[in-house]
Protein backbone atom coordinates (compact mmCIF):
# COMPACT_ATOMS: atom_id res chain seq x y z
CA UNK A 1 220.61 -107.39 58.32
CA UNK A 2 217.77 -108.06 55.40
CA UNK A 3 220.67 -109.07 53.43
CA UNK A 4 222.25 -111.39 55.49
CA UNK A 5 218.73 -112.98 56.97
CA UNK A 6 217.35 -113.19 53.28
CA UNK A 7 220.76 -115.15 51.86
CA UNK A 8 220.42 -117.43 55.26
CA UNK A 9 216.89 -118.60 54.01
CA UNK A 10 218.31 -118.66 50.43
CA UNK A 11 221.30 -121.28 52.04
CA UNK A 12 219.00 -122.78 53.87
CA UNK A 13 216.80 -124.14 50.65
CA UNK A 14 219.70 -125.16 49.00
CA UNK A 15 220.83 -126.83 52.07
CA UNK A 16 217.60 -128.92 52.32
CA UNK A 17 218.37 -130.23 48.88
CA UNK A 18 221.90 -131.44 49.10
CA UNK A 19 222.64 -134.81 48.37
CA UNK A 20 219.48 -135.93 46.76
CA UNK A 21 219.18 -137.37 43.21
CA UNK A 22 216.67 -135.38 40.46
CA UNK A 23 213.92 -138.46 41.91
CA UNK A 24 214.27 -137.41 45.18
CA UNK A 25 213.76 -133.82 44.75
CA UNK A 26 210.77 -134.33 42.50
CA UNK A 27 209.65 -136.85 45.03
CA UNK A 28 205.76 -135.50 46.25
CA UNK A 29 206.75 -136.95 50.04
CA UNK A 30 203.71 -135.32 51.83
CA UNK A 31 200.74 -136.82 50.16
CA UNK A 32 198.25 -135.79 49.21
CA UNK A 33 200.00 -132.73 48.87
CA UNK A 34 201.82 -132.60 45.26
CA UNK A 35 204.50 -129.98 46.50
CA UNK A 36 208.29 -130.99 46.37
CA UNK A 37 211.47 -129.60 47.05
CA UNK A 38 212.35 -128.93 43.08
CA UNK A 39 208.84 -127.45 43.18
CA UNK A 40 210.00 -125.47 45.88
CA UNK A 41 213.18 -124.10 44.09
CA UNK A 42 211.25 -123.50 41.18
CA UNK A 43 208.80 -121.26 42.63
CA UNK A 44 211.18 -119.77 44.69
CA UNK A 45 212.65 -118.86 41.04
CA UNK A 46 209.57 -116.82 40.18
CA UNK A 47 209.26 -115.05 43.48
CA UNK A 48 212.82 -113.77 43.44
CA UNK A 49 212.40 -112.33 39.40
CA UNK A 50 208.69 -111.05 40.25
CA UNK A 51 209.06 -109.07 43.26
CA UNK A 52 213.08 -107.89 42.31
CA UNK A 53 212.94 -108.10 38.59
CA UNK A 54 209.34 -106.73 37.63
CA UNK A 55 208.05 -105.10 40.68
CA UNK A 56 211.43 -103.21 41.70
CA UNK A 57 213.26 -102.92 38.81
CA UNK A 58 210.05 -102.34 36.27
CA UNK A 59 211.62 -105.15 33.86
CA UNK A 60 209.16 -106.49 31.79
CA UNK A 61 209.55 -110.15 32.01
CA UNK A 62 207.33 -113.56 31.77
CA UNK A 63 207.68 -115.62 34.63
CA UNK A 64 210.27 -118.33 34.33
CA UNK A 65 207.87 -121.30 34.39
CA UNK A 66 204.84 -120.44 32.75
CA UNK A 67 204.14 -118.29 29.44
CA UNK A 68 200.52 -117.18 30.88
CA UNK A 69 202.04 -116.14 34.10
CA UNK A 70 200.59 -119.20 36.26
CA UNK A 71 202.20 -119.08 39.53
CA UNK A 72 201.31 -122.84 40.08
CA UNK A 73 202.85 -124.18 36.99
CA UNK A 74 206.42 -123.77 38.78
CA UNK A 75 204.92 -126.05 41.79
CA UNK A 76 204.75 -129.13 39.10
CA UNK A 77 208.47 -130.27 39.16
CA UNK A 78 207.71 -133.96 38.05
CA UNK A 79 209.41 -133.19 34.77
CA UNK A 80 211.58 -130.62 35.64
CA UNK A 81 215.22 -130.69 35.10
CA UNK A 82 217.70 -130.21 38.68
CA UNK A 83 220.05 -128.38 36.49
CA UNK A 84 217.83 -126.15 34.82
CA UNK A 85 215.62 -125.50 38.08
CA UNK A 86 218.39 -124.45 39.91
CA UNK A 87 220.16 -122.39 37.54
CA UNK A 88 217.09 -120.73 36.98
CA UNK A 89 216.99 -119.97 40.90
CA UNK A 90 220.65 -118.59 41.45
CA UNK A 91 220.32 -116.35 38.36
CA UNK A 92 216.94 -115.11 40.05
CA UNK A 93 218.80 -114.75 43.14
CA UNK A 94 221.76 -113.15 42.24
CA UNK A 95 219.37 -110.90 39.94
CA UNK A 96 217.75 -109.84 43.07
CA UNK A 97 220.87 -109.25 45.07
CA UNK A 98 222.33 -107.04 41.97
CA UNK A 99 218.90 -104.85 42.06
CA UNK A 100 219.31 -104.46 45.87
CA UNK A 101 222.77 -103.87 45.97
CA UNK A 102 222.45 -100.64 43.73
CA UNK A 103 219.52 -99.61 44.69
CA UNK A 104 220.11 -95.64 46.07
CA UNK A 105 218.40 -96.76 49.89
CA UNK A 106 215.08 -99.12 50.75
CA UNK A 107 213.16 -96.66 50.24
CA UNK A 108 213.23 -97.47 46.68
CA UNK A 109 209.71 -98.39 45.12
CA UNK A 110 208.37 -100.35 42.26
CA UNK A 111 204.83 -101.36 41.59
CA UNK A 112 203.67 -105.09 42.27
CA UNK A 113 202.66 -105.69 38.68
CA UNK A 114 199.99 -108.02 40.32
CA UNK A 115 198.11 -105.54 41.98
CA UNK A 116 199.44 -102.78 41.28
CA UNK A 117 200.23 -101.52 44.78
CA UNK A 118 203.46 -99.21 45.20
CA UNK A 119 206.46 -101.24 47.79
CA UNK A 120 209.34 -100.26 49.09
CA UNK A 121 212.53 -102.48 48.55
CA UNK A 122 212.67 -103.05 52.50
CA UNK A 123 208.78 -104.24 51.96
CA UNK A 124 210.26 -106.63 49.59
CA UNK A 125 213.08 -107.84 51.47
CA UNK A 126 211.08 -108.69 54.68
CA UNK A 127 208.33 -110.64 52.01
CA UNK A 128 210.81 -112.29 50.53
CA UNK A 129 212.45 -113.41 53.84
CA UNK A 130 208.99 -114.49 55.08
CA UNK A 131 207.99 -116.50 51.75
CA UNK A 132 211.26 -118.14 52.19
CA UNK A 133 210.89 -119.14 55.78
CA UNK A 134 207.67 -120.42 55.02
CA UNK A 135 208.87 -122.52 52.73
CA UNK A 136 211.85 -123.52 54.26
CA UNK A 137 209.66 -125.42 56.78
CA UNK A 138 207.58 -127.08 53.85
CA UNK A 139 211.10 -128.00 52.72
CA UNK A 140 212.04 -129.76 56.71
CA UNK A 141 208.87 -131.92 56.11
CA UNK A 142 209.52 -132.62 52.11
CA UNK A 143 212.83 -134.07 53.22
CA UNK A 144 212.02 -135.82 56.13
CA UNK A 145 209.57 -137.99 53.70
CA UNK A 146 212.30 -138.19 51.00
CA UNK A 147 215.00 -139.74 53.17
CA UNK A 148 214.61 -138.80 57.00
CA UNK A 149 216.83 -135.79 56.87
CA UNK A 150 216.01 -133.20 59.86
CA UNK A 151 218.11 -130.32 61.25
CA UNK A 152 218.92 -127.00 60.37
């Protein structure tokens, strides 16, 4: 069920960016906020490699948009690349569905190399469902103010 909701939410962010142009998806529609949907795809990059990649599976990795691990830098998309943003995410993605899927139960820990609390895959899953949900509806509103878009 984690599986399934967590790849819905996954869909549902690539969903809210079909059929817009690299301008659109930079586009900052909500101002004065300067968050937009490639912003969205590239954090959503970092989340999947830092809670799967470092904090389950212990790899040792930078984050994929900034060299001195600044969350915020992936939230800047105004001269980001569509291609590279989303390739970026699926590889995080399917990284994170790899780590799960052979993984011995949920019960599996890692240490959050931010603060160095132990978590159990399942307390990842449900996170990561949550972040994505959250910004899932940041995504609704980004797209609305690119073209109108609503629904699903």
């Amino acid at each position: 069920m984690l599986r399934d909701f967590l790849d819905y939410h996954r869909a549902t962010l690539a969903m809210k960016c079909e059929g817009l142009a690299e301008e659109g998806l930079r586009r900052q529609s909500m101002p004065p906020s300067t968050l937009s949907l490639l912003g969205l795809v590239r954090h959503m990059a970092e989340v999947e490699r830092v809670w799967f990649r470092r904090t389950i599976a212990g790899e040792e990795l930078p984050l994929v948009w900034s060299d001195r691990g600044d969350f915020q830098e992936a939230y800047d998309a105004r001269g980001a690349d569509r291609a590279e943003a989303f390739a970026a995410w699926r590889a995080e993605a399917e990284h994170s569905r790899r780590i799960e899927r052979e993984a011995m139960s949920l019960d599996v820990t890692g240490v959050n190399p931010r603060s160095g609390e132990e978590v159990s895959l399942r307390l990842v899953m449900l996170h990561l469902i949550h972040e994505y949900a959250r910004h899932n509806g940041h995504a609704d509103l980004l797209r609305q103010g690119v073209d109108g878009a609503v629904g699903a």
